[in-house]
Every structure is written in C-alpha cells, then in structure tokens.
C-alpha atoms as a PDB file:
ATOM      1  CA  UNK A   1      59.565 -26.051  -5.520  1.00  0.00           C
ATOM      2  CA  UNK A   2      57.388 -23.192  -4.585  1.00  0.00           C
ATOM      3  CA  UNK A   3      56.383 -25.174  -1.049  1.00  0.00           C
ATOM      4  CA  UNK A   4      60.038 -25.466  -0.416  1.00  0.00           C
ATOM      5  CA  UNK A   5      60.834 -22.022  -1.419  1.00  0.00           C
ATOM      6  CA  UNK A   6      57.736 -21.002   0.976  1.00  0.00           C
ATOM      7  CA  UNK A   7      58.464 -23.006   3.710  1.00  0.00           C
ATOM      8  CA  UNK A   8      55.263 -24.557   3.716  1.00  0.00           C
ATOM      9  CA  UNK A   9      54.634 -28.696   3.489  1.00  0.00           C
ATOM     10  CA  UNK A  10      52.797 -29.731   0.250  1.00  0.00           C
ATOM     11  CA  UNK A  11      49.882 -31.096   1.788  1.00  0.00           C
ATOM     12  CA  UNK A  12      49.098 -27.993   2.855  1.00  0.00           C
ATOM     13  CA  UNK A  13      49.048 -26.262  -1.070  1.00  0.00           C
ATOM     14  CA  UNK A  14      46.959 -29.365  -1.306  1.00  0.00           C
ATOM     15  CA  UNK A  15      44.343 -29.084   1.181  1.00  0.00           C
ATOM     16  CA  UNK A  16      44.067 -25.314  -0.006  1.00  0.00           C
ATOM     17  CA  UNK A  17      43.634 -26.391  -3.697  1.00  0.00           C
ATOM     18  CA  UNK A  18      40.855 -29.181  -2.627  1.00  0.00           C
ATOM     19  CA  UNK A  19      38.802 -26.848  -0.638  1.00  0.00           C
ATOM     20  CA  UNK A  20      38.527 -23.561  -2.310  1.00  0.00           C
ATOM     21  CA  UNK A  21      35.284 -21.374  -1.597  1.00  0.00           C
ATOM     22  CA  UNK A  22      33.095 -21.170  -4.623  1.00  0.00           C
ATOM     23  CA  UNK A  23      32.230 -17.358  -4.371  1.00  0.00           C
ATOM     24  CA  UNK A  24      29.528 -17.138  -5.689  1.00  0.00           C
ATOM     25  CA  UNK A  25      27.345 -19.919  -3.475  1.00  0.00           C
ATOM     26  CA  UNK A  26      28.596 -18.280  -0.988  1.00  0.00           C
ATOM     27  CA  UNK A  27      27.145 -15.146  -2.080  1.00  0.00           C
ATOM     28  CA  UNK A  28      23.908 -16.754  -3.199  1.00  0.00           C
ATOM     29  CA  UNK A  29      23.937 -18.334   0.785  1.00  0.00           C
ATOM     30  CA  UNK A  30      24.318 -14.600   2.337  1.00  0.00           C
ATOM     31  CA  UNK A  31      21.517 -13.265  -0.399  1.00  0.00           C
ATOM     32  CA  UNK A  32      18.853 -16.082   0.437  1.00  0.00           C
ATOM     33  CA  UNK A  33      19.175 -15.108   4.053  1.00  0.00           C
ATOM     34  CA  UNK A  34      18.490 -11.141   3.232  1.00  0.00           C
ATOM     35  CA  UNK A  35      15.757 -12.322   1.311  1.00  0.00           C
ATOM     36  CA  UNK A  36      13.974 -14.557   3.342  1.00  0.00           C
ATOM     37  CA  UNK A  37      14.476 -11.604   5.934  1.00  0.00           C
ATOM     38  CA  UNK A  38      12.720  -8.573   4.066  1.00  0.00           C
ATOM     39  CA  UNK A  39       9.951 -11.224   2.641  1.00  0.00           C
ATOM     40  CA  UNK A  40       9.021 -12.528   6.336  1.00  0.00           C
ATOM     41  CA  UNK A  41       9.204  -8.728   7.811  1.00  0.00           C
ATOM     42  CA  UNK A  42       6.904  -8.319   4.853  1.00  0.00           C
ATOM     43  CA  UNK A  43       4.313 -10.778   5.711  1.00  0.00           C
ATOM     44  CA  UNK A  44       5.080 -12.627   2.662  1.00  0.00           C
ATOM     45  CA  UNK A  45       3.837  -8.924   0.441  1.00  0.00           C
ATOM     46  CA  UNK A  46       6.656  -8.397  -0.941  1.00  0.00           C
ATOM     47  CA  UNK A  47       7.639  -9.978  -4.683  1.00  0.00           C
ATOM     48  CA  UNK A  48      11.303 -10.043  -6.117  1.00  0.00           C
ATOM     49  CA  UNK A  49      10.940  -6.567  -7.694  1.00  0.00           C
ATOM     50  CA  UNK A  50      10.191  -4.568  -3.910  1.00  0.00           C
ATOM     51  CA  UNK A  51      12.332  -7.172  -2.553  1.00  0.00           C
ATOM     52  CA  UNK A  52      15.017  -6.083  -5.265  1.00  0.00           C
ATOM     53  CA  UNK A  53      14.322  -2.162  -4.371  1.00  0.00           C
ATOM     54  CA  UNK A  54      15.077  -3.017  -0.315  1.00  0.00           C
ATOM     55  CA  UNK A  55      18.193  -5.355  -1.289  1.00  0.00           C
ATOM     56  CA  UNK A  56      19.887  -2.555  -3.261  1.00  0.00           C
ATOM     57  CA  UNK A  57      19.087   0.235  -0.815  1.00  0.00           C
ATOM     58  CA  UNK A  58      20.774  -1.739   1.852  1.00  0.00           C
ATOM     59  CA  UNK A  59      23.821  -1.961  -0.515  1.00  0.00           C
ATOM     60  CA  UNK A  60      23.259  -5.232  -2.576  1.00  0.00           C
ATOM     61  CA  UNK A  61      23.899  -5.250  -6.159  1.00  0.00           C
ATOM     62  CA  UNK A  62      22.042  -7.584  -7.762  1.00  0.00           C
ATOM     63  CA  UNK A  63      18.914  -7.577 -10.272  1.00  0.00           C
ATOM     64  CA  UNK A  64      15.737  -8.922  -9.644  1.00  0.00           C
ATOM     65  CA  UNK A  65      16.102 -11.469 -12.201  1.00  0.00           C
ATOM     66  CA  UNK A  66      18.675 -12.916  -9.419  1.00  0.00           C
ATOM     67  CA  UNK A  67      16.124 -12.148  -7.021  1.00  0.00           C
ATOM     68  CA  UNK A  68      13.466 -13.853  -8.353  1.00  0.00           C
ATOM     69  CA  UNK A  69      15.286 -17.072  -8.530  1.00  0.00           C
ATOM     70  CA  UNK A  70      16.359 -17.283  -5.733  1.00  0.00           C
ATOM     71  CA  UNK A  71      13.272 -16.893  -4.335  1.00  0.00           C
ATOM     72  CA  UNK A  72      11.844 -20.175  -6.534  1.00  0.00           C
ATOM     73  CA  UNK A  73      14.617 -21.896  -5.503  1.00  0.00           C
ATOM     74  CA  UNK A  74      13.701 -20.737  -1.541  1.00  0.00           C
ATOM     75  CA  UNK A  75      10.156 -21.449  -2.297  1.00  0.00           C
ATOM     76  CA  UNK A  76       9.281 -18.173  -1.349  1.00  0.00           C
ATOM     77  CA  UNK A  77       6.306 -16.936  -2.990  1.00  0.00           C
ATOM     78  CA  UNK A  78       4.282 -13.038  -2.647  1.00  0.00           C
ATOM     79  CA  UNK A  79       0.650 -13.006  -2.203  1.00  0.00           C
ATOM     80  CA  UNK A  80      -1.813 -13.854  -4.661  1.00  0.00           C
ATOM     81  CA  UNK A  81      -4.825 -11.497  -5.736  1.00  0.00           C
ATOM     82  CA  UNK A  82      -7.938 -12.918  -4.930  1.00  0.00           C
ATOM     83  CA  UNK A  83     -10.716 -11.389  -6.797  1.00  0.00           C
ATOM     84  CA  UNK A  84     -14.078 -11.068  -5.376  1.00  0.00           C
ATOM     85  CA  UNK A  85     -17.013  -8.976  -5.910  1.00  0.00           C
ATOM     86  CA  UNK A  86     -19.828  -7.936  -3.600  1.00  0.00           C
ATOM     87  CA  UNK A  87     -23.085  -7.986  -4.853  1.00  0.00           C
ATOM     88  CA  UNK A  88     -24.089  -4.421  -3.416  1.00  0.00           C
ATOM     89  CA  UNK A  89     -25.133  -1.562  -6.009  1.00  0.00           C
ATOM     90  CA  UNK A  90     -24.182   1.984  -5.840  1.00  0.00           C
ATOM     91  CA  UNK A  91     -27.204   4.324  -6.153  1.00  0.00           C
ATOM     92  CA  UNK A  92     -27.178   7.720  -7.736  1.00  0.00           C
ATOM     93  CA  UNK A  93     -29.736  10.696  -8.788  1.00  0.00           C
ATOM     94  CA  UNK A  94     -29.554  10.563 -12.715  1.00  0.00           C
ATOM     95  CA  UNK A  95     -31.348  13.698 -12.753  1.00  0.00           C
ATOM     96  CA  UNK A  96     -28.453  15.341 -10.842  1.00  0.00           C
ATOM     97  CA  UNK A  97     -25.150  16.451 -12.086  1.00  0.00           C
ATOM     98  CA  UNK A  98     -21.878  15.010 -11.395  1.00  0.00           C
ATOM     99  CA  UNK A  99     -18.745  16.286 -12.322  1.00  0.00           C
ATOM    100  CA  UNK A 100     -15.244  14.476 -12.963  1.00  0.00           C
ATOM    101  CA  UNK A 101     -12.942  17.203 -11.661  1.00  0.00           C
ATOM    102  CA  UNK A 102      -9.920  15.039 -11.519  1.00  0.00           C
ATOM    103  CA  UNK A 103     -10.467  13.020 -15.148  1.00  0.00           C
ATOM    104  CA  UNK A 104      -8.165  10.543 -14.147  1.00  0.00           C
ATOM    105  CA  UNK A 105      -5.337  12.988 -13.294  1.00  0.00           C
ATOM    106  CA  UNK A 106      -4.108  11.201 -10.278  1.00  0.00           C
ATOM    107  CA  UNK A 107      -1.149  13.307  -9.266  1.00  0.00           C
ATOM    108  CA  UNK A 108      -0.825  16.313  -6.958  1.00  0.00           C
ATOM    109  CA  UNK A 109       1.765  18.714  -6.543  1.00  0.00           C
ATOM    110  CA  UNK A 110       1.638  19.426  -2.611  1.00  0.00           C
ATOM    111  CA  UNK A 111      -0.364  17.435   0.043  1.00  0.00           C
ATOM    112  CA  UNK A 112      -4.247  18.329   0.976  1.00  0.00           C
ATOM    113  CA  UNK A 113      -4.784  19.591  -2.680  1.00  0.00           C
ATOM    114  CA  UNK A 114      -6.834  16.068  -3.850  1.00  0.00           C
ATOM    115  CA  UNK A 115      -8.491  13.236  -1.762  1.00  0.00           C
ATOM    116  CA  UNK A 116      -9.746  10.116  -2.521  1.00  0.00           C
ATOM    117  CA  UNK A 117     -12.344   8.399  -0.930  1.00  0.00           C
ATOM    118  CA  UNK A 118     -14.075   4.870  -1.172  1.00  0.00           C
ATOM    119  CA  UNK A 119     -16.284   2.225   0.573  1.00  0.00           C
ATOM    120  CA  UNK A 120     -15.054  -1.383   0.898  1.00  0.00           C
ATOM    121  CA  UNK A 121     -16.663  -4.534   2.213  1.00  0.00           C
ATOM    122  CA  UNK A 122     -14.801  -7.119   4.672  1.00  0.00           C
ATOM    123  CA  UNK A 123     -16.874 -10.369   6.099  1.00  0.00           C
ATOM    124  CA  UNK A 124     -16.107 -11.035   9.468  1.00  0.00           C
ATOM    125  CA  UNK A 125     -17.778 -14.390  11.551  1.00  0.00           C
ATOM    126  CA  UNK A 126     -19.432 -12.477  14.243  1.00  0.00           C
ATOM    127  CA  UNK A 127     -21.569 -10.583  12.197  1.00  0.00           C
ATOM    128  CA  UNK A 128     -21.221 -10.787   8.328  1.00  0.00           C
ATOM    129  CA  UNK A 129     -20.464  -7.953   6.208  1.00  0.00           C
ATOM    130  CA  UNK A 130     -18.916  -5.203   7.880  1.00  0.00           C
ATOM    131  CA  UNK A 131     -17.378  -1.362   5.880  1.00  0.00           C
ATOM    132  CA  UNK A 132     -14.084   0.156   5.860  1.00  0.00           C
ATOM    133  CA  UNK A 133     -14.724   3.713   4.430  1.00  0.00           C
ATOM    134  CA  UNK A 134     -11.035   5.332   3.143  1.00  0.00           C
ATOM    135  CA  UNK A 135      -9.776   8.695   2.393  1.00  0.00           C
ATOM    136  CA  UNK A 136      -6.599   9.115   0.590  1.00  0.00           C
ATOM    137  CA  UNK A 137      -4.280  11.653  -0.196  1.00  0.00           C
ATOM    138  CA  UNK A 138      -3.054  11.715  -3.769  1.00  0.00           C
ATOM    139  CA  UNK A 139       0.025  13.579  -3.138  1.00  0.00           C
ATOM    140  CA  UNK A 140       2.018  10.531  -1.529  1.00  0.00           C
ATOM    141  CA  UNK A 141      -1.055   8.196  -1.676  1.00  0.00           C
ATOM    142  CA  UNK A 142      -1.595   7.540   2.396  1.00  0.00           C
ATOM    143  CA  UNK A 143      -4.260   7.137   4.008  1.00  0.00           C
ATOM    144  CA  UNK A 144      -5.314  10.425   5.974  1.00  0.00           C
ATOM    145  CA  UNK A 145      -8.050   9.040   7.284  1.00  0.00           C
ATOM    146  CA  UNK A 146     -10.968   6.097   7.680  1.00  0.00           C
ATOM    147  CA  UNK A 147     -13.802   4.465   9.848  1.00  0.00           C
ATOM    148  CA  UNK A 148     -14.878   1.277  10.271  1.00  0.00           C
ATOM    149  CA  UNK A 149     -18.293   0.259  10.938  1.00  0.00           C
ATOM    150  CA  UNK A 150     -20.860  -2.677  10.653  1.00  0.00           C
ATOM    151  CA  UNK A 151     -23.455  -0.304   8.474  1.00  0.00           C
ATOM    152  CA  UNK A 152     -22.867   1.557   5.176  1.00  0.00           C
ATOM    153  CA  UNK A 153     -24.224   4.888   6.036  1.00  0.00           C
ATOM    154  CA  UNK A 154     -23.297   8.556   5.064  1.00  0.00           C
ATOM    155  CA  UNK A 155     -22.359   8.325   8.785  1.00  0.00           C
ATOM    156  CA  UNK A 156     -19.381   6.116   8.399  1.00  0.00           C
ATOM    157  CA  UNK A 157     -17.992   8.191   5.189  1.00  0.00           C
ATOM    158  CA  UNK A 158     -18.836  11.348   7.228  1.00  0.00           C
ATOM    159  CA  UNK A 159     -16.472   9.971  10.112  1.00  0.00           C
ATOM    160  CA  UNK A 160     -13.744   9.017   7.671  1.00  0.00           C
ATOM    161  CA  UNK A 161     -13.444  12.424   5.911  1.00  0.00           C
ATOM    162  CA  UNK A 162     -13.671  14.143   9.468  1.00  0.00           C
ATOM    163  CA  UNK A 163     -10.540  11.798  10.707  1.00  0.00           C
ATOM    164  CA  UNK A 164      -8.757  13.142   7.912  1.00  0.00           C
ATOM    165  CA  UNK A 165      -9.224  16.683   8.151  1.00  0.00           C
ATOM    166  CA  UNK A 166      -8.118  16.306  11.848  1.00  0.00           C
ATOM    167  CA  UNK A 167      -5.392  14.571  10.479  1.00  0.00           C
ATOM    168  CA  UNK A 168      -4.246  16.609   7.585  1.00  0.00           C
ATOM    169  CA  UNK A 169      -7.020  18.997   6.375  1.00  0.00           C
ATOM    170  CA  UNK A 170      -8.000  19.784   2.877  1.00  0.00           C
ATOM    171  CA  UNK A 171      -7.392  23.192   1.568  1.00  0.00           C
ATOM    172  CA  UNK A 172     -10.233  25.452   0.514  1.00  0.00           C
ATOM    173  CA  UNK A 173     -11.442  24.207  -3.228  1.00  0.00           C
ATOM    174  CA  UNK A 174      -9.496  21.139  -2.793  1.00  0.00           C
ATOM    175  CA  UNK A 175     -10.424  18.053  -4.653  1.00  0.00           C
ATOM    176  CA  UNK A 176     -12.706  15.439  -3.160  1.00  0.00           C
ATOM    177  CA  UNK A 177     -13.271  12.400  -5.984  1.00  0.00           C
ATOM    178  CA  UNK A 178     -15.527   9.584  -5.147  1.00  0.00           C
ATOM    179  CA  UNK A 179     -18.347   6.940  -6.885  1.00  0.00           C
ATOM    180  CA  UNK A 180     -21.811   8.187  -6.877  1.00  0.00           C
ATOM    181  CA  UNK A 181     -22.546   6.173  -4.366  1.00  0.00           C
ATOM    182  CA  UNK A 182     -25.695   7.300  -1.810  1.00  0.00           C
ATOM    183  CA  UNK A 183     -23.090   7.952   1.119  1.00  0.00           C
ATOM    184  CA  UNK A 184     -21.592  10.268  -0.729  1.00  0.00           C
ATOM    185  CA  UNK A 185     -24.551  11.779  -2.643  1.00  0.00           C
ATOM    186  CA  UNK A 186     -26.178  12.479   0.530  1.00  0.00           C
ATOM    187  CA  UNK A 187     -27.307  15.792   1.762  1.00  0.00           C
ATOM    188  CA  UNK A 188     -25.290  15.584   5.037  1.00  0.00           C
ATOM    189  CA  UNK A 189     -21.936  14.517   2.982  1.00  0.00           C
ATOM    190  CA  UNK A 190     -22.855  17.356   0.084  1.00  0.00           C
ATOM    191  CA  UNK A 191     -23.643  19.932   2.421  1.00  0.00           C
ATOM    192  CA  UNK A 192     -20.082  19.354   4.708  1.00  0.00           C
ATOM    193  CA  UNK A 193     -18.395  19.679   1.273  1.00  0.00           C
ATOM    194  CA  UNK A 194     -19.830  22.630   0.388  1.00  0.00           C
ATOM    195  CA  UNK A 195     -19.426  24.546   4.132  1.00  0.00           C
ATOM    196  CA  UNK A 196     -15.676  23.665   3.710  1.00  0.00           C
ATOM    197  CA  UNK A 197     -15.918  24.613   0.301  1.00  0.00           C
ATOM    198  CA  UNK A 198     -14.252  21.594  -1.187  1.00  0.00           C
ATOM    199  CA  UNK A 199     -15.330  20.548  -4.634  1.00  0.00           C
ATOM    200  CA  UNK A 200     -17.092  17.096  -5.152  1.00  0.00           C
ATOM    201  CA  UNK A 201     -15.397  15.305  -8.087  1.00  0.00           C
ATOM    202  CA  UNK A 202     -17.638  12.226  -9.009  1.00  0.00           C
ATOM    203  CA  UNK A 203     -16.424   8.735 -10.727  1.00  0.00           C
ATOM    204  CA  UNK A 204     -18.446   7.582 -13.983  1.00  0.00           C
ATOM    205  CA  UNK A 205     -21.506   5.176 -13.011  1.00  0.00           C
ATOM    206  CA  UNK A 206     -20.082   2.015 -13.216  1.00  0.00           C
ATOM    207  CA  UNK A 207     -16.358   3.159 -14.575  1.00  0.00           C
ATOM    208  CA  UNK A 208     -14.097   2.283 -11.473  1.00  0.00           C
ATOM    209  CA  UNK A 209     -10.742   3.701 -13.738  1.00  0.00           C
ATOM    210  CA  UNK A 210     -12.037   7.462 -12.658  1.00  0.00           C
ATOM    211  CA  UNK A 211     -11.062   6.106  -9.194  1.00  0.00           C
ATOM    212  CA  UNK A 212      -8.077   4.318  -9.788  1.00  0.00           C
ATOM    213  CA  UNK A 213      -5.801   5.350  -7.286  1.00  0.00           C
ATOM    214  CA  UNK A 214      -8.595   3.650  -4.540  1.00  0.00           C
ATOM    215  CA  UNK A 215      -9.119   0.763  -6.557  1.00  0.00           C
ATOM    216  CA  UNK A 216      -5.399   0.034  -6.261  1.00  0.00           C
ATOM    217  CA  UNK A 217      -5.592   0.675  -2.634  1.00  0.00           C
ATOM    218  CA  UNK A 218      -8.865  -1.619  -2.080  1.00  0.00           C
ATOM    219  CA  UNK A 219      -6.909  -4.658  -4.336  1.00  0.00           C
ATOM    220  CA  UNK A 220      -3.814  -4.087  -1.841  1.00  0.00           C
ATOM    221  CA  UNK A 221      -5.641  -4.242   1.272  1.00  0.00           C
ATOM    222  CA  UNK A 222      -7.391  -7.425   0.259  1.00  0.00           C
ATOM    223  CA  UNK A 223      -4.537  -9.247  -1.105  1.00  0.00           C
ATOM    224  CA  UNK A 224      -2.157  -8.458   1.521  1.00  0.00           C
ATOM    225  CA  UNK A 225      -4.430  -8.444   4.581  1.00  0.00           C
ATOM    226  CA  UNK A 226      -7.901  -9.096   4.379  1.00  0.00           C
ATOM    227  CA  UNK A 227      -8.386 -12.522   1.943  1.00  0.00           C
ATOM    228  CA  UNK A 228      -5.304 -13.662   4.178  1.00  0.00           C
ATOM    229  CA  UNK A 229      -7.548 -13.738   7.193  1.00  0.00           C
ATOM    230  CA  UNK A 230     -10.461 -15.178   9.078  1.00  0.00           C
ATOM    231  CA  UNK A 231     -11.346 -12.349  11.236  1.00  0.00           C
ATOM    232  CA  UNK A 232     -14.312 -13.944  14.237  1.00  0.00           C
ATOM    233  CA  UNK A 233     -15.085 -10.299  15.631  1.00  0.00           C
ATOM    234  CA  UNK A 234     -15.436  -7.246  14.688  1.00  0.00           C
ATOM    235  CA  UNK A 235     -12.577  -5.927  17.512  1.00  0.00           C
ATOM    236  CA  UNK A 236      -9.811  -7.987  15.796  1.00  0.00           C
ATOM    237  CA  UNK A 237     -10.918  -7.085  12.754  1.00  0.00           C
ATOM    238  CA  UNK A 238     -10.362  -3.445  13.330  1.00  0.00           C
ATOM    239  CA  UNK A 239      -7.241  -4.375  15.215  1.00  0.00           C
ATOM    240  CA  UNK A 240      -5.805  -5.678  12.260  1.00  0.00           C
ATOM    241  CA  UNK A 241      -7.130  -3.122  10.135  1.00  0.00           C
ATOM    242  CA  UNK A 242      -5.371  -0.334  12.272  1.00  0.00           C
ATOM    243  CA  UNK A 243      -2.228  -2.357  12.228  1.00  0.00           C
ATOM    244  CA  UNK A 244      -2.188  -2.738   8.377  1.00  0.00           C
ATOM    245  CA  UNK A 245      -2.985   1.069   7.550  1.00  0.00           C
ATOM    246  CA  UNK A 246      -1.189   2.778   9.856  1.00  0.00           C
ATOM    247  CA  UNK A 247       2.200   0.592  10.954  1.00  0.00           C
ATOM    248  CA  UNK A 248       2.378  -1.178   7.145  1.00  0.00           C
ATOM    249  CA  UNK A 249       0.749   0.878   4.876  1.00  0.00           C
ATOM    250  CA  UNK A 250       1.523   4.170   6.134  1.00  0.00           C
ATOM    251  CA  UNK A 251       4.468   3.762   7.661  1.00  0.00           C
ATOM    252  CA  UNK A 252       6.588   0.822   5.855  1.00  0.00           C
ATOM    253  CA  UNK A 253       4.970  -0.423   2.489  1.00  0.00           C
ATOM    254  CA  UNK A 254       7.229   0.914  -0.565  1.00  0.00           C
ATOM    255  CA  UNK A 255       5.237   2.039  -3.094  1.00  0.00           C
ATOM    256  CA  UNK A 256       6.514   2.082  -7.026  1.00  0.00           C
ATOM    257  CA  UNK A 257       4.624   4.603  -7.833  1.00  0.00           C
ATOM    258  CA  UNK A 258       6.264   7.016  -5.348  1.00  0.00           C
ATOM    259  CA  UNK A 259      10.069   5.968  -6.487  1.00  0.00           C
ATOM    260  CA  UNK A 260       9.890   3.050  -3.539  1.00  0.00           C
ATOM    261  CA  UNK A 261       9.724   4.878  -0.480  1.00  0.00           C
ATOM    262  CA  UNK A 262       6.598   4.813   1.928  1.00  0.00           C
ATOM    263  CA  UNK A 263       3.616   7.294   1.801  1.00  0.00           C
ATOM    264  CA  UNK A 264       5.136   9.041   5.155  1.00  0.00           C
ATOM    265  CA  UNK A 265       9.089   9.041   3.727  1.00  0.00           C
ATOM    266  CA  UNK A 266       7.259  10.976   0.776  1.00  0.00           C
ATOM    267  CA  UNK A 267       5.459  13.826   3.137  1.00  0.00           C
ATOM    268  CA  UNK A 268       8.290  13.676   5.257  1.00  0.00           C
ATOM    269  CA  UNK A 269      10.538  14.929   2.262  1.00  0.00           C
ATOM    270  CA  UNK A 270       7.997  17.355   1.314  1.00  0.00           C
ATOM    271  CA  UNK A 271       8.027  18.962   4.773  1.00  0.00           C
ATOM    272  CA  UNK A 272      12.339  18.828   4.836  1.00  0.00           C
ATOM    273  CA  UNK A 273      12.499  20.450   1.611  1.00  0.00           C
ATOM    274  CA  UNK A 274      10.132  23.293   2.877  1.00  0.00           C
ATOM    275  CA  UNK A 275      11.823  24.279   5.653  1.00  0.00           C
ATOM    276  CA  UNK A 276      15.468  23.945   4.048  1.00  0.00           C
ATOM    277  CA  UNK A 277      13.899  26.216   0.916  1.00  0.00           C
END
C-alpha cells in the first residue's frame, strides 16, 4: 500500500531493504584507511594512543580502545624497544665535586633556561662504533643541537653544545645537566661553561634517572630509527640521523609530555604568545 501510494514498484522497497549500508563497517572501512595513513607517514612509530591524538585532531571521534583494534585487526603494529647496552664506562674525578642542580626537576618555564646533554653509541659497517653527542632543551624537549663523530672526545660534546648556542643560546647561569662522564669533566668543556657562565649540573655515578629526560630521548632514537637500520657508512648514517632529528623529531613527532604537539609547535607558541602579550 505504501509502494502504491508512493508510486514506486515493490521490488524496489525490496532491493532497498536487502541492501542497506551497515554504518558502522562503513565507518570502521574510512577509519582503517586514516590509520594506516598516519602509521605509514609515521614510519610505523606511532601506537594507537599518538595515532588516537592525530585521529581526533583531524576531527575523528573515536577512543583509542577503537584504535587499537583496529589496528590488530589491520595488523599494524608500532615499534618495539630493543634494549642494548654498550660496554663503555663513564669516568669521573671522585675527589671532585659534582653538583645535581636540576634534582630531577625536568621542567622549564621559558626556553634556554636548562639543557640536557648526553653521549650515545650507534654501530655502523664501515667502521664500528661511531657517537652521536645531544643537547636538549627542557623547555619543549628539542634538540638544539648535536655532532656526530667516529671518536668520543670532549671535542665532539664541545661541537654539540656550540651548535646549540648558535642555534638557540643558553642564558647566563642557565642549567647545563649531564653524566660525569670524561667529555664532560674535561678542562676544555668545564672551562667553556664557566666563560659563558653556565652552571654544570652533574647526574649521580651510575643513576641514569638524574638524566631522564635524555634517557627518554636516547630509547626513542634507537627504537624508532637506529635498531631499525643497518647503516654501511658513516655518510648515511648521519644522513639518516639529520633526517630523524631535525624533519621527525623536531619538526613532526608528538610528544605526550608536551600535550601532543611537536617540540617546534611548543616554541612556536611560546614565541606567538610573546609578541601578542
């Protein structure tokens, strides 16, 4: 009666009833696309909570509970952690003191008011063991500057911290926190400090927390990049490197810790709200 009334033929109420769109397939087909999207522009680094944070900024409501099924169901899977540790030793003067000026206090109020710095080892085929030395701004955690080198000298930790204060500078009795390794017990590194007059902040022996924001930084660059990788020479190496710091990293890596925006969407806010104060 309603087909009649309608003017339409029954077959076609018919067809219509027998071939409905189930909505929410169809909304699980459009979200596996997004997904596989962000996690392949991601290198496969991102997990279902950043991939979550990206989907919902873009305008998708949906929970990463969602999330992470769908990306079982996808197979997609992030990155694994791959622990290693290098048999190298840090040497120190016990005789000489070092103080903890941060104490674990990992936050800053403005850029260039605390740095982080660290050594890290990556193995490359052409000649073994080669060192990435880091400094890191604590403000919005990027990496201001680094050097990368095939020897572990106060040389290449001297470079790194001079990159950065080209890059961003460190204001007078800033915050400089490293290990007590001898790179950066040395007289050249100690003596640079103290013409800039820039405090030395030293990690326990032995107690990596006192560091933690590098340790994080260190784990990240070796799950994401580095125990990804075969690297032959020491050219792609730092080809890769400079791609990972300063185009991922830098530039498009959300970070939790900074509300999920990148380390330069966090400066960049900084600077925006100074000039519209």
């Amino acid at each position: 009666m309603l087909c009649k009334c309608l003017g339409i033929h029954h077959s076609v109420y018919y067809y219509h009833v027998n071939h409905t769109t189930n909505s929410y397939k169809e909304s699980n087909r459009e979200l596996d696309v997004e997904i596989t999207k962000i996690f392949n522009e991601s290198k496969c680094r991102y997990g279902s909570p950043k991939i979550t944070k990206v989907l919902n900024n873009q305008g998708f409501k949906v929970s990463q509970k969602r999330v992470a099924r769908r990306m079982k169901f996808l197979g997609l899977r992030s990155i694994i952690v791959k622990k290693f540790n290098h048999s190298g030793s840090s040497k120190s003067d016990d005789t000489k003191e070092y103080p903890n000026l941060l104490e674990q206090n990992f936050s800053a109020d403005k850029p260039s008011q605390k740095w982080v710095g660290d050594i890290t080892y990556i193995y490359i085929k052409e000649t073994g063991w080669t060192y990435l030395a880091i400094v890191i701004d604590l403000f919005e955690l990027k990496v201001v500057g680094w050097s990368y080198g095939t020897s572990m000298t106060d040389t290449l930790v001297i470079d790194a911290f001079n990159k950065a204060l080209i890059n961003r500078g460190l204001e007078k009795n800033g915050i400089f926190h490293s290990d007590r390794g001898s790179q950066y017990t040395s007289n050249d590194y100690e003596a640079l400090l103290s013409t800039l007059k820039i405090r030395h902040s030293y990690s326990k022996k032995g107690y990596p927390y006192d560091n933690a924001s590098m340790e994080s930084f260190n784990a990240i660059l070796k799950k994401e990049e580095v125990n990804n990788n075969t690297y032959e020479t020491f050219e792609e190496a730092k080809m890769k490197l400079f791609e990972f710091i300063e185009s991922w990293y830098n530039n498009k890596r959300i970070h939790s810790t900074l509300g999920y925006v990148t380390p330069n969407q966090k400066y960049q806010e900084y600077i925006t709200n100074l000039v519209t104060a």
